[in-house]
Structures are given as C-alpha cells and as structure tokens.
PDB file of N, CA and C in Angstrom:
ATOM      1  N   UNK A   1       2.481   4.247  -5.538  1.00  0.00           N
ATOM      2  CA  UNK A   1       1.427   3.891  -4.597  1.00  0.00           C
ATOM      3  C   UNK A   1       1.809   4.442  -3.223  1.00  0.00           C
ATOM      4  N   UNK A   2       1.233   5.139  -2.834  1.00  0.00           N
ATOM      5  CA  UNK A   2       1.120   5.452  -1.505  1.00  0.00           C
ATOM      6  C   UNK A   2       1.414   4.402  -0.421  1.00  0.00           C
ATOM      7  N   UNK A   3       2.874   4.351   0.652  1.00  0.00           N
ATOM      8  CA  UNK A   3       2.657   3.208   1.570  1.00  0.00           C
ATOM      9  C   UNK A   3       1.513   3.138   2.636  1.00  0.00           C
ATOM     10  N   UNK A   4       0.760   3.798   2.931  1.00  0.00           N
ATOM     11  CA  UNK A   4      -0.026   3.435   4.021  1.00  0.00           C
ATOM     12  C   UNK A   4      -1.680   2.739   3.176  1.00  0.00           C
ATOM     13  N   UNK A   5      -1.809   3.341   1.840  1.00  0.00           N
ATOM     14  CA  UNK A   5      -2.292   2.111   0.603  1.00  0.00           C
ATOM     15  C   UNK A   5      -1.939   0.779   0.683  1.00  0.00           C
ATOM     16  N   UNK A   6      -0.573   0.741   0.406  1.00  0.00           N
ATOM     17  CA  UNK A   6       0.278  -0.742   0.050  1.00  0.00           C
ATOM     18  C   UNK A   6      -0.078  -1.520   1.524  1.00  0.00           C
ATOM     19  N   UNK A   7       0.159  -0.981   2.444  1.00  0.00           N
ATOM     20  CA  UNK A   7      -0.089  -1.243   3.887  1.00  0.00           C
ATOM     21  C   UNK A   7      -1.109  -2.083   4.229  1.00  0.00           C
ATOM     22  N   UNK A   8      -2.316  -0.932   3.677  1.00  0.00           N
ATOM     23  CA  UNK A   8      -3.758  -1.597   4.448  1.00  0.00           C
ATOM     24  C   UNK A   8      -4.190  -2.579   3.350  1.00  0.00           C
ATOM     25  N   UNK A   9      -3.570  -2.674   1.881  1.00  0.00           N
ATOM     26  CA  UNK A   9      -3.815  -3.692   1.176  1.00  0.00           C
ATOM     27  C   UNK A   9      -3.441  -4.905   1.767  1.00  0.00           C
ATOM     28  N   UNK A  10      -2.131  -5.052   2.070  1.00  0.00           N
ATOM     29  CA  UNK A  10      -1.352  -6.124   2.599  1.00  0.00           C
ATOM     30  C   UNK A  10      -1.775  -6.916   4.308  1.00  0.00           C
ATOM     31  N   UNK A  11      -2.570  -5.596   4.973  1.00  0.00           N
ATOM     32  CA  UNK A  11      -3.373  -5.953   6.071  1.00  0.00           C
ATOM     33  C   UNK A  11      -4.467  -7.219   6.152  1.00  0.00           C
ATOM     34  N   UNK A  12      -5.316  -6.174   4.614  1.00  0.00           N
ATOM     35  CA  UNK A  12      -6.457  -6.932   4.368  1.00  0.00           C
ATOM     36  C   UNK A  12      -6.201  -8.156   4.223  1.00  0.00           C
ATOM     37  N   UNK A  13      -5.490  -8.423   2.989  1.00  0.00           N
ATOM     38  CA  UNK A  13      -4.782  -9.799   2.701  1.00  0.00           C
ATOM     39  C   UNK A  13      -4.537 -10.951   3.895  1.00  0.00           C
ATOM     40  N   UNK A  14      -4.054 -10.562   4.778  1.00  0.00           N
ATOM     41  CA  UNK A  14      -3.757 -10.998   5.645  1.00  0.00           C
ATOM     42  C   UNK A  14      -4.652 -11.576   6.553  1.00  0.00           C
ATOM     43  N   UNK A  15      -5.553 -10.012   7.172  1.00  0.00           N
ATOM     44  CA  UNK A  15      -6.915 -10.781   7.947  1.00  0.00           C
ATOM     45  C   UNK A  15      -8.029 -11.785   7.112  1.00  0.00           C
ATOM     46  N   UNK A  16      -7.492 -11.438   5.711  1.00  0.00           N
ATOM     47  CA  UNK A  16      -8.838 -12.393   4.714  1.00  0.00           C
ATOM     48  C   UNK A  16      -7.888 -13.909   5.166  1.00  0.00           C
ATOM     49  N   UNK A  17      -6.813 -14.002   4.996  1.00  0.00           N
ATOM     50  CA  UNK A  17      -6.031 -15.763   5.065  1.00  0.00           C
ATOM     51  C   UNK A  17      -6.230 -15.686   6.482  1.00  0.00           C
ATOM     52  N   UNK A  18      -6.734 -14.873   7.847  1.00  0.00           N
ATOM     53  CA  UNK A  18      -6.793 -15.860   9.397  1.00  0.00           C
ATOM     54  C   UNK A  18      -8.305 -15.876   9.189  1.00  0.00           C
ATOM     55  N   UNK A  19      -8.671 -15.151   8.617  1.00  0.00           N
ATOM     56  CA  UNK A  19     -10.526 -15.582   8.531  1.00  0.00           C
ATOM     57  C   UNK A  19     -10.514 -17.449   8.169  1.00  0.00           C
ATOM     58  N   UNK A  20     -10.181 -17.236   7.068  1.00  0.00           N
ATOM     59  CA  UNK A  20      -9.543 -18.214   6.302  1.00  0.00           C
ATOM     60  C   UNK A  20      -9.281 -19.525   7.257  1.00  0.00           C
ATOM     61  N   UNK A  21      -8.313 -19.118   7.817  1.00  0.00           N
ATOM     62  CA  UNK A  21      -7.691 -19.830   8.948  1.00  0.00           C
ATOM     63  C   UNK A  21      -8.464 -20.491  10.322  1.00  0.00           C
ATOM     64  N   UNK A  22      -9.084 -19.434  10.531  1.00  0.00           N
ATOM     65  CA  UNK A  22      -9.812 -19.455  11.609  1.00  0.00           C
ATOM     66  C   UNK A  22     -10.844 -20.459  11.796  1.00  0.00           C
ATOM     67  N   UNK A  23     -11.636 -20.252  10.474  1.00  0.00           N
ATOM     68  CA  UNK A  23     -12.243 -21.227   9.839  1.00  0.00           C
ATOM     69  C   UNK A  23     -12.214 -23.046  10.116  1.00  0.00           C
ATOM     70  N   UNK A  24     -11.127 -23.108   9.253  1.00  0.00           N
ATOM     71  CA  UNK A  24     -10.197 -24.477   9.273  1.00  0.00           C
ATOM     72  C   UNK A  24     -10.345 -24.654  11.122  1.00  0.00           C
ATOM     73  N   UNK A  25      -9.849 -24.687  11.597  1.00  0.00           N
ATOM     74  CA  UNK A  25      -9.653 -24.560  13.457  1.00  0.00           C
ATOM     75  C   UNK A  25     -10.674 -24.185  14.048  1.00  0.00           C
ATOM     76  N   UNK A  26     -11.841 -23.577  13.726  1.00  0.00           N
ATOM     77  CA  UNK A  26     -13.405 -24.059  14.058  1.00  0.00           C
ATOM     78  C   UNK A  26     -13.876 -24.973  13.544  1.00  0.00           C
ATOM     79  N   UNK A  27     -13.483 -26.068  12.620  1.00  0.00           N
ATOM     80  CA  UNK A  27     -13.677 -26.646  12.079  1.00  0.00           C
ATOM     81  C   UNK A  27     -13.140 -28.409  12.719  1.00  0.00           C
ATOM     82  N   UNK A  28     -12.070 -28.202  13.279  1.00  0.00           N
ATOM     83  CA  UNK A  28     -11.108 -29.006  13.979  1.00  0.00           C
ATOM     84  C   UNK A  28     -10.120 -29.717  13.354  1.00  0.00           C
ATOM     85  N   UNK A  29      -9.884 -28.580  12.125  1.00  0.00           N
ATOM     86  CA  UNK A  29      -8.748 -29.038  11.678  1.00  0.00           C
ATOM     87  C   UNK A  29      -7.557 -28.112  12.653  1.00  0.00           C
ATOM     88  N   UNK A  30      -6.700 -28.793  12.736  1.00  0.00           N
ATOM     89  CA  UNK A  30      -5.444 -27.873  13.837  1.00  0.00           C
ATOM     90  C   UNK A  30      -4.598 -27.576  12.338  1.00  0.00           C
ATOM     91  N   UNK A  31      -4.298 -25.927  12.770  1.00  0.00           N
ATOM     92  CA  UNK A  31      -2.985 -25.337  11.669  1.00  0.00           C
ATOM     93  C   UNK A  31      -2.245 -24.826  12.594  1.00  0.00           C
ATOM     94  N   UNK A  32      -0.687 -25.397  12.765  1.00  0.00           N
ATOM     95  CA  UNK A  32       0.368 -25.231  13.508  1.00  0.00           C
ATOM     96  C   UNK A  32       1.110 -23.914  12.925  1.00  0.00           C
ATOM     97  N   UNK A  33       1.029 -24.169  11.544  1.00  0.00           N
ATOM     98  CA  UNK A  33       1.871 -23.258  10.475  1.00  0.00           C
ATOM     99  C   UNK A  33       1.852 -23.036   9.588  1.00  0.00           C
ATOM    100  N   UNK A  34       2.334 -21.980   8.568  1.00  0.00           N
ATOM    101  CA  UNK A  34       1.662 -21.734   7.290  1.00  0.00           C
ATOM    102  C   UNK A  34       3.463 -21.995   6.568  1.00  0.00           C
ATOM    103  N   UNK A  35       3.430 -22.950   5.352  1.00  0.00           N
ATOM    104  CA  UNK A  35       4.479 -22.609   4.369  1.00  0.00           C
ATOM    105  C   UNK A  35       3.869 -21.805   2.671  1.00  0.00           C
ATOM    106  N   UNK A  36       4.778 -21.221   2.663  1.00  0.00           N
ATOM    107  CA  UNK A  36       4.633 -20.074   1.371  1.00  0.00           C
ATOM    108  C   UNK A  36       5.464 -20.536   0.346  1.00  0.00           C
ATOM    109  N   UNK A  37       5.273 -20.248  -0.986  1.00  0.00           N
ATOM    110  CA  UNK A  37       5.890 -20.089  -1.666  1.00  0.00           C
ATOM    111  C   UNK A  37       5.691 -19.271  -3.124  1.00  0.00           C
ATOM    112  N   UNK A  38       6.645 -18.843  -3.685  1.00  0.00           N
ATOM    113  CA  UNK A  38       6.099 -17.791  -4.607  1.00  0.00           C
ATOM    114  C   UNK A  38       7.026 -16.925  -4.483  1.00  0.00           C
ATOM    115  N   UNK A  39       6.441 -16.354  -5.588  1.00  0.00           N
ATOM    116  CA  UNK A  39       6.891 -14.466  -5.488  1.00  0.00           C
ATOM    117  C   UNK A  39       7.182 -13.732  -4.396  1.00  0.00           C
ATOM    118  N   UNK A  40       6.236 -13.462  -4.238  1.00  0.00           N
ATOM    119  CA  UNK A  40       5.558 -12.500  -2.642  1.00  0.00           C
ATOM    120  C   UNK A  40       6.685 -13.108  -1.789  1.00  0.00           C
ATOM    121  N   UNK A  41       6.195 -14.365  -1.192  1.00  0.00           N
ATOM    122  CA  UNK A  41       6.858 -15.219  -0.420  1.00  0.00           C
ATOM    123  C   UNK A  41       8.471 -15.078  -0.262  1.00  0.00           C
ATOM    124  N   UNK A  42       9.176 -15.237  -1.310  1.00  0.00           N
ATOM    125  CA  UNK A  42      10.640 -14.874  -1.239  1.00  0.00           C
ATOM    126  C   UNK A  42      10.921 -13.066  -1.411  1.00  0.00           C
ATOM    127  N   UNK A  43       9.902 -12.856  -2.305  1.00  0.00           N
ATOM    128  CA  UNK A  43      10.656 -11.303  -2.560  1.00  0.00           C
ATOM    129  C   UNK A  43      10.700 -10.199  -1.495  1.00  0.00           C
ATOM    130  N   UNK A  44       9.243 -10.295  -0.593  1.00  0.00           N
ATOM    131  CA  UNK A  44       8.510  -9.199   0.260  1.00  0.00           C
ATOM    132  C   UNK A  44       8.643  -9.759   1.860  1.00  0.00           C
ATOM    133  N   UNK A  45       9.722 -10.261   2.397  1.00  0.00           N
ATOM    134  CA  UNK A  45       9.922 -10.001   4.018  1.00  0.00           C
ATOM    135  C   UNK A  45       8.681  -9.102   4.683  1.00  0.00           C
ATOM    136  N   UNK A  46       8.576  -8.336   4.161  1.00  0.00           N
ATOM    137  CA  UNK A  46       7.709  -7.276   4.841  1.00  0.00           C
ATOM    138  C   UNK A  46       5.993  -7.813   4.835  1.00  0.00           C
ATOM    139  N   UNK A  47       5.625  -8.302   3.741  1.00  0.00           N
ATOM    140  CA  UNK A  47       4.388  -8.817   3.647  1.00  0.00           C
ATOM    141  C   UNK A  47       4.494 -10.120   4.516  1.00  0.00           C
ATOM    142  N   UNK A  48       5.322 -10.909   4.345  1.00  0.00           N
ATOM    143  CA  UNK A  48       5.275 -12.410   5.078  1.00  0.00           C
ATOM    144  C   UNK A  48       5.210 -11.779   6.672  1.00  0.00           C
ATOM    145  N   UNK A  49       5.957 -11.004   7.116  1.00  0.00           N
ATOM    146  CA  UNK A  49       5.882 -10.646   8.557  1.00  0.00           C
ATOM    147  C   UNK A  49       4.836 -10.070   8.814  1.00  0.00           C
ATOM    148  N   UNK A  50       3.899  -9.125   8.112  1.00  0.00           N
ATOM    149  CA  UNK A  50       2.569  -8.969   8.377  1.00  0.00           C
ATOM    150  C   UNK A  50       1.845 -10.054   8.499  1.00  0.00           C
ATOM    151  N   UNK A  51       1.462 -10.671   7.574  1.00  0.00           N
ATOM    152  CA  UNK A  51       0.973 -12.061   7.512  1.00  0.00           C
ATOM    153  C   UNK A  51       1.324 -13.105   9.157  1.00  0.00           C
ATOM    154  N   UNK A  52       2.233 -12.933   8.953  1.00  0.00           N
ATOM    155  CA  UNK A  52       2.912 -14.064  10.411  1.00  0.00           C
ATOM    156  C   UNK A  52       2.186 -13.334  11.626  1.00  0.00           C
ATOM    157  N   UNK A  53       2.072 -11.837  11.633  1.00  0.00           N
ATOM    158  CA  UNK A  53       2.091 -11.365  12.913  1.00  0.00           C
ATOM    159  C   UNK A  53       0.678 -11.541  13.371  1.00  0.00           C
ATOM    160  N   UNK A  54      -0.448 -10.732  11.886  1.00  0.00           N
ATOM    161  CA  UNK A  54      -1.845 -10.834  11.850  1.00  0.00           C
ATOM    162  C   UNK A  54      -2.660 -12.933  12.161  1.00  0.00           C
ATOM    163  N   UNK A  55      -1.880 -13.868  11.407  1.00  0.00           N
ATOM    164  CA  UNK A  55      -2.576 -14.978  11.707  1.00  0.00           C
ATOM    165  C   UNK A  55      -2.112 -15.693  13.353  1.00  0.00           C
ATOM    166  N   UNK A  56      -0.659 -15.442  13.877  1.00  0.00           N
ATOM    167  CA  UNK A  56      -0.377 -15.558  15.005  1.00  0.00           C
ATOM    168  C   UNK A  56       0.043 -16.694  14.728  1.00  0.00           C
ATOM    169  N   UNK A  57       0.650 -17.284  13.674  1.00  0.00           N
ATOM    170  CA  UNK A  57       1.381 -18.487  13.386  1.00  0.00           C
ATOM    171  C   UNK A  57       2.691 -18.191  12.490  1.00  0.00           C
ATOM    172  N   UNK A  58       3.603 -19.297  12.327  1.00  0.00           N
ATOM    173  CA  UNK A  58       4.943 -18.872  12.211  1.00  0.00           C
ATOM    174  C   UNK A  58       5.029 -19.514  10.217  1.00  0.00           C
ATOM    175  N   UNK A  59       5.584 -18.680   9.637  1.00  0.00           N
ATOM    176  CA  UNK A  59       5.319 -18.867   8.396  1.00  0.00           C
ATOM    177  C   UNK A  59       6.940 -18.964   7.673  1.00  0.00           C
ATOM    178  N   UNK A  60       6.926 -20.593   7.012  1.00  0.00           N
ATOM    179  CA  UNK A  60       8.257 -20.891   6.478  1.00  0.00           C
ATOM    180  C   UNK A  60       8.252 -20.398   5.089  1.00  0.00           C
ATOM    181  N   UNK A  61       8.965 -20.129   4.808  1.00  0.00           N
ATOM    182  CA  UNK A  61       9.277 -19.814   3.252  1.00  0.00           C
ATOM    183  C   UNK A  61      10.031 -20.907   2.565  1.00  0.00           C
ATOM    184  N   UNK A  62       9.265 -21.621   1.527  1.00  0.00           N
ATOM    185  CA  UNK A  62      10.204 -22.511   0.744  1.00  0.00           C
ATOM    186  C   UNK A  62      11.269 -22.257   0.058  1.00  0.00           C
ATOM    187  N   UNK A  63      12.520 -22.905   0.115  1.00  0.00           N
ATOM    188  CA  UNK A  63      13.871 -22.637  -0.440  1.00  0.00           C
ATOM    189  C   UNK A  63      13.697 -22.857  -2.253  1.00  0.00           C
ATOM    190  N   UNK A  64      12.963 -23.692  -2.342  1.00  0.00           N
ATOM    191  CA  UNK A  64      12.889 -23.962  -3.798  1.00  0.00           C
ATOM    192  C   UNK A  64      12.076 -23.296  -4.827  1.00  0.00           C
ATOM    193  N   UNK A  65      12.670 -22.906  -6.232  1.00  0.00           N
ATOM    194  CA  UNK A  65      11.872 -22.085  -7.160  1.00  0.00           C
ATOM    195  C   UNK A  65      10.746 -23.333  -7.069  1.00  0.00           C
ATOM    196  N   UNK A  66      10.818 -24.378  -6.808  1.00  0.00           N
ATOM    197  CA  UNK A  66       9.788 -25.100  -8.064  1.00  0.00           C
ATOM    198  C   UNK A  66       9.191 -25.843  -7.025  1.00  0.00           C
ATOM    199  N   UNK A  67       8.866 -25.396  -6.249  1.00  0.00           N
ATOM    200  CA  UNK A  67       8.489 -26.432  -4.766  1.00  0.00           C
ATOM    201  C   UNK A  67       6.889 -26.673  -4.886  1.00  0.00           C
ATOM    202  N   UNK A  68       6.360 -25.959  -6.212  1.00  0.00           N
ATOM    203  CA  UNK A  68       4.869 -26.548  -6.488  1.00  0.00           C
ATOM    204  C   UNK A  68       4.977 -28.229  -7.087  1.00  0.00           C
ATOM    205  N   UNK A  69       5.892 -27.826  -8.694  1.00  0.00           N
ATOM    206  CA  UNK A  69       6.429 -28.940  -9.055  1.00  0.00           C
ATOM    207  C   UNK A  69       6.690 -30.131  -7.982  1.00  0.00           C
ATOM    208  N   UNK A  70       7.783 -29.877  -7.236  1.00  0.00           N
ATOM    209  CA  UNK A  70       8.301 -31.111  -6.502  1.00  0.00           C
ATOM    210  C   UNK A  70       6.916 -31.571  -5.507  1.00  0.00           C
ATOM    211  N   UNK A  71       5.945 -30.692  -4.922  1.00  0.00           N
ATOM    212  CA  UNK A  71       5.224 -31.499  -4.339  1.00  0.00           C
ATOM    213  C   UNK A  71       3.530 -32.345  -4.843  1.00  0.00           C
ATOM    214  N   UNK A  72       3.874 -31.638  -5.746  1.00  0.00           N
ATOM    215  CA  UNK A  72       2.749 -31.911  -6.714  1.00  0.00           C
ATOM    216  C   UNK A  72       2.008 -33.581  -6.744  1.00  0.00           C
ATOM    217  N   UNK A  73       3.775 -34.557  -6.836  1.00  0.00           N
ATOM    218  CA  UNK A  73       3.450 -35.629  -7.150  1.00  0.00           C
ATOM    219  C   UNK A  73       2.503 -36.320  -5.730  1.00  0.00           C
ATOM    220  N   UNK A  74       3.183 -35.471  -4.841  1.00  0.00           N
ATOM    221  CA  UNK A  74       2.943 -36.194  -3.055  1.00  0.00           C
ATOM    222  C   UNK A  74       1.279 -36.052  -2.901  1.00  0.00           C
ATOM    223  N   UNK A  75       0.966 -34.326  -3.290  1.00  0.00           N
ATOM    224  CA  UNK A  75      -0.300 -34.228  -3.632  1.00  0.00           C
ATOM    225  C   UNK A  75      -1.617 -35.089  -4.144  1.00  0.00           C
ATOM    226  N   UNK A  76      -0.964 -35.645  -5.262  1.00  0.00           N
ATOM    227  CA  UNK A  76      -1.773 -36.122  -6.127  1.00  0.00           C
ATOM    228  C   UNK A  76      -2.041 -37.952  -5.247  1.00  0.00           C
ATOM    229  N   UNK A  77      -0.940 -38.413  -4.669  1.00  0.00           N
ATOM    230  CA  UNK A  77      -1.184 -39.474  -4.280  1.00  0.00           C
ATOM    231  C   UNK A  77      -1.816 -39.473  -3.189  1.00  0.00           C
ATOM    232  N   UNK A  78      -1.946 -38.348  -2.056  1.00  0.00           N
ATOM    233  CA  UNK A  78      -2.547 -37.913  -1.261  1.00  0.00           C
ATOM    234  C   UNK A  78      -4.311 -38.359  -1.595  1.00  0.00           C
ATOM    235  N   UNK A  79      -4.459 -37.546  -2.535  1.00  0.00           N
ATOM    236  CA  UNK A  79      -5.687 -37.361  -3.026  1.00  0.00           C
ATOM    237  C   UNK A  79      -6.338 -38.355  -3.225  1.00  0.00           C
ATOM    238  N   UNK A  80      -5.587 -39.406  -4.024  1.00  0.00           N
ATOM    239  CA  UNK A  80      -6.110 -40.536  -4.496  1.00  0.00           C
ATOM    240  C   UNK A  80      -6.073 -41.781  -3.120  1.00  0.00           C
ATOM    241  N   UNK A  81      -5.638 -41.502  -2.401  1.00  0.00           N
ATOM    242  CA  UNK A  81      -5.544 -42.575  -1.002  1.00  0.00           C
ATOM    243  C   UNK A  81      -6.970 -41.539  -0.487  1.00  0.00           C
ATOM    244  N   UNK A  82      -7.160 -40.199   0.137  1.00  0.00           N
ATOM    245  CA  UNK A  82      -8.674 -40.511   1.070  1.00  0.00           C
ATOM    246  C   UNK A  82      -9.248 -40.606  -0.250  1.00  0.00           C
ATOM    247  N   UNK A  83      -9.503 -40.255  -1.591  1.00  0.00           N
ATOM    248  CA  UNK A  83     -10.287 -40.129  -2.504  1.00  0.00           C
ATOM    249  C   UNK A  83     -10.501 -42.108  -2.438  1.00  0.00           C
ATOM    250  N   UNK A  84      -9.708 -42.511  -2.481  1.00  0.00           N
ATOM    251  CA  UNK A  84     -10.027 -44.590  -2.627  1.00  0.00           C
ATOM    252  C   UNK A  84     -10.812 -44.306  -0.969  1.00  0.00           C
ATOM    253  N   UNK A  85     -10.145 -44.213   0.096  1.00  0.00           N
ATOM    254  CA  UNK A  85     -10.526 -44.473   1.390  1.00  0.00           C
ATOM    255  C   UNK A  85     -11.943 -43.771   1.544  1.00  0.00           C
ATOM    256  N   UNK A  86     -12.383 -42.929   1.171  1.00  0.00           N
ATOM    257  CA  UNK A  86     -13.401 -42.558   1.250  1.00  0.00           C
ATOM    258  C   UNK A  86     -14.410 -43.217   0.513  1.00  0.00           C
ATOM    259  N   UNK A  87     -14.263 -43.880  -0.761  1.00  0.00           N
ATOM    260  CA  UNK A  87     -15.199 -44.053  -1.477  1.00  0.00           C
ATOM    261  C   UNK A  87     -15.500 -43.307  -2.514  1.00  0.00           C
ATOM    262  N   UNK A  88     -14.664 -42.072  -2.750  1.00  0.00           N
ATOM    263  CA  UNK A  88     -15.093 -41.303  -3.635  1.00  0.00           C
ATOM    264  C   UNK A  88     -14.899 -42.047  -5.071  1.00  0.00           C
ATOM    265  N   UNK A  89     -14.043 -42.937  -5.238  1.00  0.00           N
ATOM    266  CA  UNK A  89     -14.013 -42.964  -6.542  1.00  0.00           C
ATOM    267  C   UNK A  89     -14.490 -44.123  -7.239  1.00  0.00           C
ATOM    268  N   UNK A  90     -15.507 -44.378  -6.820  1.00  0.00           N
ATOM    269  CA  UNK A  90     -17.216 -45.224  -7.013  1.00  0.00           C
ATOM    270  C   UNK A  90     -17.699 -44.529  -8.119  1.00  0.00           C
ATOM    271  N   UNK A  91     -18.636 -45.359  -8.663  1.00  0.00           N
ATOM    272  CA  UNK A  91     -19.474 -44.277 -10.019  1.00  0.00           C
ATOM    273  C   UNK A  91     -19.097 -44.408 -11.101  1.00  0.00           C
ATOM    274  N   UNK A  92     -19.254 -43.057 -11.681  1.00  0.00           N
ATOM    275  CA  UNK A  92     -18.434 -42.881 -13.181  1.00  0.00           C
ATOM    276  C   UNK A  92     -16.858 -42.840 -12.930  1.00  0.00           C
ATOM    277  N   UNK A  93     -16.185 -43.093 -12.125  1.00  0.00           N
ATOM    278  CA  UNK A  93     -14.502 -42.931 -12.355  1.00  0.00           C
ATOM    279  C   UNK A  93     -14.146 -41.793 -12.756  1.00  0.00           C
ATOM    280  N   UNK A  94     -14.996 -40.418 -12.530  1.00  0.00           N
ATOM    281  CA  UNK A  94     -14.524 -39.359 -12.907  1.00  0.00           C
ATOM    282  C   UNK A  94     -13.847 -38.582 -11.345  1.00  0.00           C
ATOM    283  N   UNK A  95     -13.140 -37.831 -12.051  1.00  0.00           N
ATOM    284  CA  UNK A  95     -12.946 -36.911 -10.563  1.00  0.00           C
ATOM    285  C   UNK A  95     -12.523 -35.674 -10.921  1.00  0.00           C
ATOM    286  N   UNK A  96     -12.499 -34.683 -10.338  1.00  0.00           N
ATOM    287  CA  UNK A  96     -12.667 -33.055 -10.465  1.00  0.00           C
ATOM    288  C   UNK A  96     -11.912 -32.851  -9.720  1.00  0.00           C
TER     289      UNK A  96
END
C-alpha cells in the first residue's frame, strides 16, 4: 500500500471519530479524553498520534489485553442504574 494511501485512510478515520466527537460536545456532553483499546491502539503509535492530534484531545492506551472483558461488568451495571432511573425498564422487561 502506498503510504500517503495508508495516510489519508488513517486521516479520514480520524476526522470521521472528531465529527463524531464534536457531535457529543454540541450536544453538552463534555469529552476530556479518548481511551483506546485494541489492536490498532497498542500496535500503531502512529495512527493513535494522528488521531490525538486531528480530535485535539489526549488519548490513553489501555495496558490490558482484556480491558473490554474487565469493564464490561461496570458497563452493564451502569446501564441498568439510568436504564431503572430513567424508567426505561417499565413494560415488557425487555431491553436491547
């Protein structure tokens, strides 16, 4: 692959997650920072620093292979506290 290919792929990528971003924070949610994890994330320095430079926020890389796993559980209880606090889980007791 051609680097100035690999390049403007990794650009795009990038301005698509501050669109992304941007979004969220017109929105009034505040994003201080982005954490990564993955492939990409540990293997490609070079992509994460594009990324960091294009959204203008500082991007941690998780130490752990399995850091979906480990947060998964925090997730899920997350969900289910605004999902009760909200009311969502009224009705059929289903949830998506």
């Amino acid at each position: 692959m051609h680097p100035q290919f690999f390049r403007a792929l990794v650009e795009a990528t990038a301005f698509g997650s501050k669109k992304i971003i941007d979004r969220f924070v017109a929105e009034g949610i505040p994003i201080e920072g982005i954490i990564a994890l993955g492939g990409v994330a540990k293997k490609s320095p070079f992509v994460m620093q594009v990324v960091a430079d294009v959204i203008d926020k500082p991007i941690l890389v998780a130490r752990s292979e399995q850091a979906c796993a480990l947060v998964l559980p925090w997730l899920q209880l997350l969900s289910e506290t605004i999902s009760d606090y909200r009311g969502c889980s009224a009705g059929n007791g289903r949830r998506f």
